[in-house]
Structures are given as structure tokens and as C-alpha cells.
PDB file of N, CA and C in Angstrom:
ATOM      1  N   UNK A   1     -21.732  -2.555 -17.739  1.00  0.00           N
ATOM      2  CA  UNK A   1     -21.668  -3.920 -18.182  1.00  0.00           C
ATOM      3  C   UNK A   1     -20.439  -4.146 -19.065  1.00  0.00           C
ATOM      4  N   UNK A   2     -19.844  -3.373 -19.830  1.00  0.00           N
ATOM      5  CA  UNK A   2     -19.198  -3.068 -20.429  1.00  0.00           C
ATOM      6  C   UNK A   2     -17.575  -3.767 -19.950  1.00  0.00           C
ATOM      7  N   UNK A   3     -17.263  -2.915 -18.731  1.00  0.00           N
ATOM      8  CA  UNK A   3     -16.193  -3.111 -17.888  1.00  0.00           C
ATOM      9  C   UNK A   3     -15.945  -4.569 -17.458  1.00  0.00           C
ATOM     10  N   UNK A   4     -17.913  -5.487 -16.889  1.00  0.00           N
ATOM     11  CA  UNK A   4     -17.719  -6.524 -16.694  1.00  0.00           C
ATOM     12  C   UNK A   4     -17.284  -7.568 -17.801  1.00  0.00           C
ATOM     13  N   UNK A   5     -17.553  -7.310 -19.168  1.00  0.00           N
ATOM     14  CA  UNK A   5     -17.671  -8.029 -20.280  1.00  0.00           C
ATOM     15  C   UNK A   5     -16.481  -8.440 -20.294  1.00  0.00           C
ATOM     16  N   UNK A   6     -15.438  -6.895 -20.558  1.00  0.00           N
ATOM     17  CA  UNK A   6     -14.249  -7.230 -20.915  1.00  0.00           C
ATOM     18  C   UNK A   6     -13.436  -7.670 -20.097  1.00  0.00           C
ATOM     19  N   UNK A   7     -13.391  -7.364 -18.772  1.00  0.00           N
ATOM     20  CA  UNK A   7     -12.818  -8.414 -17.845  1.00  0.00           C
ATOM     21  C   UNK A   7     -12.686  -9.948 -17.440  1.00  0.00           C
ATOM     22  N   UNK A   8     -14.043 -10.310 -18.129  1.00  0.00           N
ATOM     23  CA  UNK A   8     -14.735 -11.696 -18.190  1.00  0.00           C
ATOM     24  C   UNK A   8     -13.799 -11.945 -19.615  1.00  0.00           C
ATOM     25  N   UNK A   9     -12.925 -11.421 -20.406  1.00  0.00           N
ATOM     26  CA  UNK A   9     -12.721 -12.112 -21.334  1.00  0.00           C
ATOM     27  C   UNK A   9     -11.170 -11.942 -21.677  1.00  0.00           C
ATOM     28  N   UNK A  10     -10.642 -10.863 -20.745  1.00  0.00           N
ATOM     29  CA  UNK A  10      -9.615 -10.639 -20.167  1.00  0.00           C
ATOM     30  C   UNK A  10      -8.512 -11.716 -19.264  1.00  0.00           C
ATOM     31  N   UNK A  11      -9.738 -12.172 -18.779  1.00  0.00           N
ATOM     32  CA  UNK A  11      -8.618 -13.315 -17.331  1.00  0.00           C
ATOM     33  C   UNK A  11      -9.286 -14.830 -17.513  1.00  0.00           C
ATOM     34  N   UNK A  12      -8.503 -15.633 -17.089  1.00  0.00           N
ATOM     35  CA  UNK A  12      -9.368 -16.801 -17.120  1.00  0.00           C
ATOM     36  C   UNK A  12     -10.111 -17.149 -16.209  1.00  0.00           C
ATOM     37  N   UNK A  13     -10.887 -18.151 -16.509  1.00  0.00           N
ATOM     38  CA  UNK A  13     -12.360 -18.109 -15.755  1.00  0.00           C
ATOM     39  C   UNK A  13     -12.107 -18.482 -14.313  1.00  0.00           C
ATOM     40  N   UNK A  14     -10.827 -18.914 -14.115  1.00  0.00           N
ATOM     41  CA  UNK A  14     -10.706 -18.874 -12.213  1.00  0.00           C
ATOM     42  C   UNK A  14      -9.751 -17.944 -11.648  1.00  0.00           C
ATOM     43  N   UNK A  15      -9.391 -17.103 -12.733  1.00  0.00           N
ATOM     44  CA  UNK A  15      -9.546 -15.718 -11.846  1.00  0.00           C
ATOM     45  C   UNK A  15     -10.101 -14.947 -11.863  1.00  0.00           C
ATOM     46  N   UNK A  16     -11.202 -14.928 -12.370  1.00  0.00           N
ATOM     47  CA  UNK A  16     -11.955 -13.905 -12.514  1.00  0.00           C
ATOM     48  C   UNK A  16     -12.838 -13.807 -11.293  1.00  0.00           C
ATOM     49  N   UNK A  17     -13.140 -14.404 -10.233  1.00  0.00           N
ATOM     50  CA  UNK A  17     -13.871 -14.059  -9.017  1.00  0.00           C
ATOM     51  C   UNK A  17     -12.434 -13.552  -8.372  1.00  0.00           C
ATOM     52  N   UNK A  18     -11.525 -13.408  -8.470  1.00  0.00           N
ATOM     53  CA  UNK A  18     -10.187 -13.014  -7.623  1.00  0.00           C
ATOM     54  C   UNK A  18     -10.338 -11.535  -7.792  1.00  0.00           C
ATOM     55  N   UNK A  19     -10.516 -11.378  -9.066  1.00  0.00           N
ATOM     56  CA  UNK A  19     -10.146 -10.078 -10.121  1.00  0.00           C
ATOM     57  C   UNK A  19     -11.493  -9.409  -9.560  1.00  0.00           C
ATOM     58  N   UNK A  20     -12.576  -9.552  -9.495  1.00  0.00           N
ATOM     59  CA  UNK A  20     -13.684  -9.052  -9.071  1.00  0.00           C
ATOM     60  C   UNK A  20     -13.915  -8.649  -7.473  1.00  0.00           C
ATOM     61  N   UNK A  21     -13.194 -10.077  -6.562  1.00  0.00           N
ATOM     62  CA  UNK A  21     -13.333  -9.367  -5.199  1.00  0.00           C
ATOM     63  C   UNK A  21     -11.595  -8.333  -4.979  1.00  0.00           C
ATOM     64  N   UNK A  22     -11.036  -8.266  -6.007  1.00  0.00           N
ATOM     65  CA  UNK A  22     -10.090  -6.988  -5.775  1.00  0.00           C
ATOM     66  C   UNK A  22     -10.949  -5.033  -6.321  1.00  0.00           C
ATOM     67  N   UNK A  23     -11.374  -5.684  -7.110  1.00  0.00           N
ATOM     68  CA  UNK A  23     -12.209  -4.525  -7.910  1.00  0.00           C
ATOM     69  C   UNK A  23     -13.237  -3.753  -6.302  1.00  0.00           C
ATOM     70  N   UNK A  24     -13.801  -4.940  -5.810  1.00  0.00           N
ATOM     71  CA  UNK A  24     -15.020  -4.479  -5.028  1.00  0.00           C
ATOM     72  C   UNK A  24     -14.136  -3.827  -3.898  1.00  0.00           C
ATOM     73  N   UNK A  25     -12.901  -4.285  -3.408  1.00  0.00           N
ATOM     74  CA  UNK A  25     -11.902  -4.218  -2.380  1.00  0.00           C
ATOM     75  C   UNK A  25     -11.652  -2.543  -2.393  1.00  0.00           C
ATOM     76  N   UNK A  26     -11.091  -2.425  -3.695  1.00  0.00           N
ATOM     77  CA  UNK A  26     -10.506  -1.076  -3.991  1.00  0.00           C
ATOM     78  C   UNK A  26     -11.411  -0.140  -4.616  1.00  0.00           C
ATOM     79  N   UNK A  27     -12.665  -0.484  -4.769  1.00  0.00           N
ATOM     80  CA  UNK A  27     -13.588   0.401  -4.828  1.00  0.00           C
ATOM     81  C   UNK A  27     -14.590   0.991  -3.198  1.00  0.00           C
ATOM     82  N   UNK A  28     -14.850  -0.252  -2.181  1.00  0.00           N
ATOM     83  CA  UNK A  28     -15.531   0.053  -1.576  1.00  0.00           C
ATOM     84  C   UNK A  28     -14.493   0.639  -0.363  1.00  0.00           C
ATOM     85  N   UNK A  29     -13.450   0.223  -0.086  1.00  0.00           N
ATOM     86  CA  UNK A  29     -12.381   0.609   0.571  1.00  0.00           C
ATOM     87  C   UNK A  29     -11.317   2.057   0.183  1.00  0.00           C
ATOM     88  N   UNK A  30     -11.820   2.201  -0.526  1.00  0.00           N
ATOM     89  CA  UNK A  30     -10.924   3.010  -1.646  1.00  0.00           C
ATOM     90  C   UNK A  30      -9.116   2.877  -1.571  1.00  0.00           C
ATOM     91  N   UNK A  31      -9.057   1.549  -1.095  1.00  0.00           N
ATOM     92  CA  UNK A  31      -7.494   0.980  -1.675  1.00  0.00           C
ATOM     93  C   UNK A  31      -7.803  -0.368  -1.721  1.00  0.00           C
ATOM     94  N   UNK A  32      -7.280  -1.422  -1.842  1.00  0.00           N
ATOM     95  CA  UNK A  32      -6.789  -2.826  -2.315  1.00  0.00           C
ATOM     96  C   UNK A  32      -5.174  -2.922  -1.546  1.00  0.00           C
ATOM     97  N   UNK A  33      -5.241  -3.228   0.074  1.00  0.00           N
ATOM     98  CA  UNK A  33      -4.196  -3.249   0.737  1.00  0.00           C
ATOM     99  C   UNK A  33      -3.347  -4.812   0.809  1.00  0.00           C
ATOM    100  N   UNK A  34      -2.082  -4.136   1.201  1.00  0.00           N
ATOM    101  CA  UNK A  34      -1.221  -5.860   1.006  1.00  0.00           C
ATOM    102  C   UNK A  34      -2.031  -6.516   2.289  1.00  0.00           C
ATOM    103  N   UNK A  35      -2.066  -6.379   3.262  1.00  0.00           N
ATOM    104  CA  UNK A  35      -3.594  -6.611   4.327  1.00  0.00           C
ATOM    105  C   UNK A  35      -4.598  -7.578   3.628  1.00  0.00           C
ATOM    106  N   UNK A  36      -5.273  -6.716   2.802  1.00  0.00           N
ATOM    107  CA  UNK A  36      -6.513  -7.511   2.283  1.00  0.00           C
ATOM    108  C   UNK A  36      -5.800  -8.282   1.073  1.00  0.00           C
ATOM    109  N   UNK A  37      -4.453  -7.867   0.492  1.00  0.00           N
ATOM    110  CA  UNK A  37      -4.148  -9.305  -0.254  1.00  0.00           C
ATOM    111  C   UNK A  37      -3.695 -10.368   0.156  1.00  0.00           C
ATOM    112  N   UNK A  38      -3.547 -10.407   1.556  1.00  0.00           N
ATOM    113  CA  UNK A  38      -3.021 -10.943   2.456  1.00  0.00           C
ATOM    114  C   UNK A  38      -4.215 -12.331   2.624  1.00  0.00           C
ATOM    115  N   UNK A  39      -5.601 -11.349   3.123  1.00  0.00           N
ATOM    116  CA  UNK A  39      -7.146 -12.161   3.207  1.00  0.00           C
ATOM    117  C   UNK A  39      -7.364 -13.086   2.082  1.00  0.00           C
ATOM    118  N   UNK A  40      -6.863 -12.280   0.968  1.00  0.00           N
ATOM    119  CA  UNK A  40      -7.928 -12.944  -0.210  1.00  0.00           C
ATOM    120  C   UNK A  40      -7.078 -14.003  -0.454  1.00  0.00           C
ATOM    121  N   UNK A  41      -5.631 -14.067  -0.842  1.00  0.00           N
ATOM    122  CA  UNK A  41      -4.632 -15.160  -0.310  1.00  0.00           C
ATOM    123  C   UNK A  41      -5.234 -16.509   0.757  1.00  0.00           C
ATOM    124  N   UNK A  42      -5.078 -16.350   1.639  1.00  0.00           N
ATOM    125  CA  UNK A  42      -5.463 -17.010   2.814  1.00  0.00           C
ATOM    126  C   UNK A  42      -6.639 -17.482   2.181  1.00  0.00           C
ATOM    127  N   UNK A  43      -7.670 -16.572   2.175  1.00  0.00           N
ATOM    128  CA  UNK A  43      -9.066 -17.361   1.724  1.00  0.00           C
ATOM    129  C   UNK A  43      -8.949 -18.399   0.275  1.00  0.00           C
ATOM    130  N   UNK A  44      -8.180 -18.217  -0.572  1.00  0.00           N
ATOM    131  CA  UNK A  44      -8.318 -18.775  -2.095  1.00  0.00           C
ATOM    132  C   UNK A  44      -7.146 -19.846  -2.139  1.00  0.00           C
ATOM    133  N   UNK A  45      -6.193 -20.075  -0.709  1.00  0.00           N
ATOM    134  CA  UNK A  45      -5.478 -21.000  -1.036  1.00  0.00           C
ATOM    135  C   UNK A  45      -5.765 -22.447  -0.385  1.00  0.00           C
ATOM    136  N   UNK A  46      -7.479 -22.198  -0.009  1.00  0.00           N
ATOM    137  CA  UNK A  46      -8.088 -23.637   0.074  1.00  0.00           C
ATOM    138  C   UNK A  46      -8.902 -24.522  -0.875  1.00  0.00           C
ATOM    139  N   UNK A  47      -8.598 -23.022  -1.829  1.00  0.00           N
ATOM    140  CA  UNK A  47      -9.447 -23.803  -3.107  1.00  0.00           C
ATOM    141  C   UNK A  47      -8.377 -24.167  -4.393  1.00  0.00           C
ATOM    142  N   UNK A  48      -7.361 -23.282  -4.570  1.00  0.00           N
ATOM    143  CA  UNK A  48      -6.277 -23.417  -5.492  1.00  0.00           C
ATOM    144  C   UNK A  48      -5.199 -23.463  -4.587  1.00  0.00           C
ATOM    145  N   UNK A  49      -4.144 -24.321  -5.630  1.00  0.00           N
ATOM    146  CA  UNK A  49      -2.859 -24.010  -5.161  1.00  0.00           C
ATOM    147  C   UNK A  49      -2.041 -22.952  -5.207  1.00  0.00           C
ATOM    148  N   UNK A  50      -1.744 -22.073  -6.496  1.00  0.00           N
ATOM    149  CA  UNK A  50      -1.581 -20.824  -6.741  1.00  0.00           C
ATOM    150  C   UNK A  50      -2.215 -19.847  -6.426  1.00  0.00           C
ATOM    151  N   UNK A  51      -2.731 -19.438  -4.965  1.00  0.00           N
ATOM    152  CA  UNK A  51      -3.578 -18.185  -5.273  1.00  0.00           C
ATOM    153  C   UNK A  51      -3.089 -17.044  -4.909  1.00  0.00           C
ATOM    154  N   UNK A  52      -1.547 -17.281  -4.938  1.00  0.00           N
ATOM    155  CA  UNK A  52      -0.424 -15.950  -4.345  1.00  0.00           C
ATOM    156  C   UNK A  52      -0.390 -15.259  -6.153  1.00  0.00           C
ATOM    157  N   UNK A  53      -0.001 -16.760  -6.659  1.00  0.00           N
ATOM    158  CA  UNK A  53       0.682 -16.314  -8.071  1.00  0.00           C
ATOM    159  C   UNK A  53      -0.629 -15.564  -8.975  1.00  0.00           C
ATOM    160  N   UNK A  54      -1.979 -16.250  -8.607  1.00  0.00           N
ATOM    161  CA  UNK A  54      -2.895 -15.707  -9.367  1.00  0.00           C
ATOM    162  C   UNK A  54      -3.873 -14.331  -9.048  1.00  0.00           C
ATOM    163  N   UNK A  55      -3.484 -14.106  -7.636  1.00  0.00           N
ATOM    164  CA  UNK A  55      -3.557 -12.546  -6.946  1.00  0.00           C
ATOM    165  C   UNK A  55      -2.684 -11.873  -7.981  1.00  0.00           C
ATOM    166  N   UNK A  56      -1.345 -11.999  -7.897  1.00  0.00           N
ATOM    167  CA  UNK A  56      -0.637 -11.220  -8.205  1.00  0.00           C
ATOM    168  C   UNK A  56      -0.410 -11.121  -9.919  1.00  0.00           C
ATOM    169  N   UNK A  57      -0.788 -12.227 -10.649  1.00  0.00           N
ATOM    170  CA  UNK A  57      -1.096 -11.859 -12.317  1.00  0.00           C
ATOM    171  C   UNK A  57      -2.388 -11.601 -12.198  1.00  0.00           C
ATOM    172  N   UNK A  58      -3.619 -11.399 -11.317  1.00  0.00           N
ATOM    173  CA  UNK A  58      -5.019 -10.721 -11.849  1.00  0.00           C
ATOM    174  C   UNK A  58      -4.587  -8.881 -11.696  1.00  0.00           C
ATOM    175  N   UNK A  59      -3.458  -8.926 -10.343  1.00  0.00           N
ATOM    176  CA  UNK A  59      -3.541  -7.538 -10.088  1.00  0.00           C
ATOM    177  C   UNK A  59      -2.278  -6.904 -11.555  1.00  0.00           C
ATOM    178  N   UNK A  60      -1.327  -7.893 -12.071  1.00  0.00           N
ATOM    179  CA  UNK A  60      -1.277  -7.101 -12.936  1.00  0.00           C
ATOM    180  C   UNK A  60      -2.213  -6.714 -14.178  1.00  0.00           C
ATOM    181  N   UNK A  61      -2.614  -7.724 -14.730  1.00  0.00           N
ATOM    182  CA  UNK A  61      -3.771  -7.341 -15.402  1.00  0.00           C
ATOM    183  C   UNK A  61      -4.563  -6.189 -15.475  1.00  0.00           C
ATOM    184  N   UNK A  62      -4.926  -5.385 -14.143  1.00  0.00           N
ATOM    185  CA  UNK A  62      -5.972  -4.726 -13.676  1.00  0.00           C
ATOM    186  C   UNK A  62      -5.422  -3.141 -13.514  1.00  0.00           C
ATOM    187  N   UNK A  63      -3.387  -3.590 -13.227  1.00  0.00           N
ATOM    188  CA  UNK A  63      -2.799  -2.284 -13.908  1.00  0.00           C
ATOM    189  C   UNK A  63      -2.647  -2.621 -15.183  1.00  0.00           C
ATOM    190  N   UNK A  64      -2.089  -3.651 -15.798  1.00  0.00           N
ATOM    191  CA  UNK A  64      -1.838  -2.954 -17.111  1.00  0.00           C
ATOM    192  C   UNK A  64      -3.263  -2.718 -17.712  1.00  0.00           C
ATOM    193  N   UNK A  65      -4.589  -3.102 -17.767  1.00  0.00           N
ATOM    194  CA  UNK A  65      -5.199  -2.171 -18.258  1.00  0.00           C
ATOM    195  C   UNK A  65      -6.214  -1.106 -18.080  1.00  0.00           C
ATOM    196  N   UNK A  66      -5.206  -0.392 -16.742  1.00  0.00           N
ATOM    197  CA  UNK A  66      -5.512   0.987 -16.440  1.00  0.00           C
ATOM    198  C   UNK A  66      -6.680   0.928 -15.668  1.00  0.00           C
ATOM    199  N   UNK A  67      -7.489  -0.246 -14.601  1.00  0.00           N
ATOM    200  CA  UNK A  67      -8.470  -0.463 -13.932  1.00  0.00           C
ATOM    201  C   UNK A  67      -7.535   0.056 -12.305  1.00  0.00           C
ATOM    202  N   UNK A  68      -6.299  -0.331 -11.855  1.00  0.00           N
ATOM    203  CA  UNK A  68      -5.971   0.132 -10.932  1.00  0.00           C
ATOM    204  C   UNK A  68      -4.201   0.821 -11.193  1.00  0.00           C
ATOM    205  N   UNK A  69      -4.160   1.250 -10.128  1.00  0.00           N
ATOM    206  CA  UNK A  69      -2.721   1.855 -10.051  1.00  0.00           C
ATOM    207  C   UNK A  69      -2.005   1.342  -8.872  1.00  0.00           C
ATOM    208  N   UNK A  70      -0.729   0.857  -8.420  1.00  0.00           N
ATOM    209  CA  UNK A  70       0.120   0.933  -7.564  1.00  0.00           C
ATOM    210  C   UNK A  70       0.213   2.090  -6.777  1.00  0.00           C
ATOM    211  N   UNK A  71      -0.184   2.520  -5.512  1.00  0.00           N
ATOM    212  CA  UNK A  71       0.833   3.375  -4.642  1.00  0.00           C
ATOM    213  C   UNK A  71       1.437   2.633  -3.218  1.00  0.00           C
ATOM    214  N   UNK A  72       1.875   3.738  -2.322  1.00  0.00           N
ATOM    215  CA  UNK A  72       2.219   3.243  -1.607  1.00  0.00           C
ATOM    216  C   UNK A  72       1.420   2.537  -0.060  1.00  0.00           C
ATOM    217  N   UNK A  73       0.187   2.771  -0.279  1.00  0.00           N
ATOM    218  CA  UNK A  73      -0.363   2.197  -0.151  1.00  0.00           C
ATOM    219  C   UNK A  73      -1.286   0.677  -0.366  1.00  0.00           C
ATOM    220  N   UNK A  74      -0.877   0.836  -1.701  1.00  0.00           N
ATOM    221  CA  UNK A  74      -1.902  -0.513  -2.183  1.00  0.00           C
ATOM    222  C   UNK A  74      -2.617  -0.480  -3.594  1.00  0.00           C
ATOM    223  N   UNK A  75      -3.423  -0.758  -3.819  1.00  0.00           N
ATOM    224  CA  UNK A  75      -3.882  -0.426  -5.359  1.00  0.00           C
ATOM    225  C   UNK A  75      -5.066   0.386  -5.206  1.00  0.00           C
ATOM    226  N   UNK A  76      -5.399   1.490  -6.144  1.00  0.00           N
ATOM    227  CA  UNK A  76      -6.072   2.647  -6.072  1.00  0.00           C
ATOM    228  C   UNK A  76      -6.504   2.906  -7.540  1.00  0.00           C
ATOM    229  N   UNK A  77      -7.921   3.017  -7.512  1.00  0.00           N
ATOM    230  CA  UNK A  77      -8.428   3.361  -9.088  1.00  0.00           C
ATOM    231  C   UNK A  77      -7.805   4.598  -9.289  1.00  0.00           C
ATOM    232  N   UNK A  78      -7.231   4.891 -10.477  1.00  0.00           N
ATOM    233  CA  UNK A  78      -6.963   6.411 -10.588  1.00  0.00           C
ATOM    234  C   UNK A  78      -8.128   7.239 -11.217  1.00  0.00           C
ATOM    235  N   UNK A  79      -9.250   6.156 -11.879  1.00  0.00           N
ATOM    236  CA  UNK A  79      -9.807   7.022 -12.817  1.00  0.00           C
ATOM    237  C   UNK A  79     -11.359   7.107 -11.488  1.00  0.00           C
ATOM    238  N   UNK A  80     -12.006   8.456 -11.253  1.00  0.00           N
ATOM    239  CA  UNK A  80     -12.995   8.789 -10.099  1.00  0.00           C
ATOM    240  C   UNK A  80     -14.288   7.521 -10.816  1.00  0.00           C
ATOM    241  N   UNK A  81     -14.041   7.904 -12.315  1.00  0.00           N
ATOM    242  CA  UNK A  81     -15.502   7.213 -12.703  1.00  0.00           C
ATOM    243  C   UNK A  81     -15.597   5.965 -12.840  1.00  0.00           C
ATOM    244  N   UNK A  82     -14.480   5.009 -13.137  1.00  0.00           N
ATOM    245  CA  UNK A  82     -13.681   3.724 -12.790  1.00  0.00           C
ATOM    246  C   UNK A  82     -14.555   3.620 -11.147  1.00  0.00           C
ATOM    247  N   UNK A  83     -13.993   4.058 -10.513  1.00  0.00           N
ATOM    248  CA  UNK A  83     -14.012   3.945  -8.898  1.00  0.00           C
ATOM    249  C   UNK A  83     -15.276   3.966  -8.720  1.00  0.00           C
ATOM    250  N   UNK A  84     -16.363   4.848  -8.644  1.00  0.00           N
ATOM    251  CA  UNK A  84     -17.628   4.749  -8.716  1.00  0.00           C
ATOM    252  C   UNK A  84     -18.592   3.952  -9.493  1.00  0.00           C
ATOM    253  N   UNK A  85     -17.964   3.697 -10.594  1.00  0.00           N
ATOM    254  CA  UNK A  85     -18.789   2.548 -11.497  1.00  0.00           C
ATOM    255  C   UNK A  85     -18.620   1.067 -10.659  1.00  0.00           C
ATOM    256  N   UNK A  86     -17.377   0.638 -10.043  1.00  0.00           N
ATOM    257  CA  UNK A  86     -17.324  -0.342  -9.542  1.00  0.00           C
ATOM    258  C   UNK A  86     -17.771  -0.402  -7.803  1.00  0.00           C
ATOM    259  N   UNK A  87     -18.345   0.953  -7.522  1.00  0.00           N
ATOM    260  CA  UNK A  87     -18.402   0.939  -5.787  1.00  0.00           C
ATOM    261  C   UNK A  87     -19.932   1.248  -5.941  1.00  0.00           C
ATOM    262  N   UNK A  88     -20.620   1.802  -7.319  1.00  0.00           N
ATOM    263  CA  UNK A  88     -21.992   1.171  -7.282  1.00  0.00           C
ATOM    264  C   UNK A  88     -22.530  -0.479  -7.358  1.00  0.00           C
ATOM    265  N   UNK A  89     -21.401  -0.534  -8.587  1.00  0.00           N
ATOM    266  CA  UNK A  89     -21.870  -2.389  -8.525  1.00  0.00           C
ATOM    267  C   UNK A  89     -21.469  -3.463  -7.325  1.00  0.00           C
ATOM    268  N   UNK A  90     -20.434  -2.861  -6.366  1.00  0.00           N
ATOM    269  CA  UNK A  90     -20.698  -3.782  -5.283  1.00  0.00           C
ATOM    270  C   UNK A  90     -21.277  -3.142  -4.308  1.00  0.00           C
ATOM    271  N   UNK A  91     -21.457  -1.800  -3.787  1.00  0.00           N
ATOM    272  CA  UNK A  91     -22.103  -1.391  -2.801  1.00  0.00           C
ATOM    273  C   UNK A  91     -23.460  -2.293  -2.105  1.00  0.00           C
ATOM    274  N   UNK A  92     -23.192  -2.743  -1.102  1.00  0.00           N
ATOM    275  CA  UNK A  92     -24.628  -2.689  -0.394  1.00  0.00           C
ATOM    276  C   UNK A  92     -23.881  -4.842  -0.069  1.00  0.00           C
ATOM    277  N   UNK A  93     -23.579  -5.335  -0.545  1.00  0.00           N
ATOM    278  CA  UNK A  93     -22.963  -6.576  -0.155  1.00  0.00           C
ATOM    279  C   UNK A  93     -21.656  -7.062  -0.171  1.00  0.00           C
ATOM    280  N   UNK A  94     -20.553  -6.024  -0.133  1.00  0.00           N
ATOM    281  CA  UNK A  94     -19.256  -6.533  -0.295  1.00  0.00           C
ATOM    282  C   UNK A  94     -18.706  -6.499   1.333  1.00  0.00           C
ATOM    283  N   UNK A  95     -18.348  -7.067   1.773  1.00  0.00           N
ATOM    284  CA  UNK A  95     -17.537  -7.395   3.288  1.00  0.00           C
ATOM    285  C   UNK A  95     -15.782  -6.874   3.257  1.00  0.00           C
ATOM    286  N   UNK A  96     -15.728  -6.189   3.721  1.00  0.00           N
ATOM    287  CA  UNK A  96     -14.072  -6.233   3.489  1.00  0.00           C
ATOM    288  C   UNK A  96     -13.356  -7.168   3.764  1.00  0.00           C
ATOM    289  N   UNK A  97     -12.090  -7.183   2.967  1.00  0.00           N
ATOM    290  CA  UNK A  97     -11.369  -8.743   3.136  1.00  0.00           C
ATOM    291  C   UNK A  97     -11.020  -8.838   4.726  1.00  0.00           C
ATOM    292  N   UNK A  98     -10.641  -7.696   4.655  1.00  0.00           N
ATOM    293  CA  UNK A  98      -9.461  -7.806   6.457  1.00  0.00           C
ATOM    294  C   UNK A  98     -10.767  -7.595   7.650  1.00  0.00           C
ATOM    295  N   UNK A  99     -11.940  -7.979   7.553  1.00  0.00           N
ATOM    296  CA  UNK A  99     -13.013  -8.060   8.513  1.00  0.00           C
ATOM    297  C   UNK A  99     -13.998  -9.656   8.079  1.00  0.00           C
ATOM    298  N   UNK A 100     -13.198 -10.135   7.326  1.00  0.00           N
ATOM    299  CA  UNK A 100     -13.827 -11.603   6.984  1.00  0.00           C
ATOM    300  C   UNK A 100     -12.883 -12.750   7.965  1.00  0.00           C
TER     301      UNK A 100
END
């Protein structure tokens, strides 16, 4: 709960469902691909106008505080217990972006 708290107080309140379906992305997928930022884009730019600019300041956010990492792949929890804390809390209803 902890993780959710501070995230909830971290971003503002309309990115924070952005910031959350990246979390579930790169936990249940075990990356967060330009692919699925591609989806979540597409999907969020019928509700906002910015949802390139606000993908891309939730995902810094989420590196700078050490929730994901950059590779060359895509974004990747570095920390195992990070990764599992967030692939219990969405397990069992998250859809992947690039199959929506």
C-alpha cells in the first residue's frame, strides 16, 4: 500500500491511471515496450490532449524514483521485489496494452 500511497501523491491525479497501467505493463509483461507505449498513447489521446507528453513525464517520474529503469528494450523494474509487489497487485486482470 505503501508504494500505492506515494505514487498517488507523487503525480497528478490524471496521471496517475497512466502511471499505474505502466506499472501493471512492466510488471505483468516484464518490460513496458515502446509497442505498448505506443497502445497506451493511442488509447489516452481520446481522453487528453497530451497523452504523449504525459506518458513520457509519468515514465520519468517512475525512473527517477527508482520504480523502473530504461533498457534497450523498454522499461524494466530493476528491483525483483518492486516487480513482484506490483505483478501481485495486478495479476489476474491486467490485459496487455499491445493485445487491447
Amino acid at each position: 500500500m505503501h508504494y500505492e500511497t506515494r505514487l498517488r501523491e507523487g503525480v497528478e491525479e490524471e496521471s496517475y491511471p497512466l502511471v499505474m497501467k505502466i506499472l501493471a505493463e512492466a510488471a505483468i509483461q516484464e518490460v513496458f515496450t515502446s509497442g505498448a507505449q505506443r497502445c497506451l498513447e493511442r488509447m489516452y489521446s481520446a481522453v487528453v490532449d497530451d497523452a504523449a507528453e504525459r506518458i513520457m513525464d509519468a515514465l520519468d517520474i517512475l525512473v527517477h524514483d527508482g520504480y523502473l529503469e530504461a533498457d534497450a528494450d523498454g522499461y524494466r523494474f530493476p528491483s525483483r521485489l518492486l516487480k513482484d509487489f506490483w505483478a501481485a497487485r495486478f495479476r489476474g486482470h491486467h490485459r496487455p496494452l499491445e493485445s487491447r
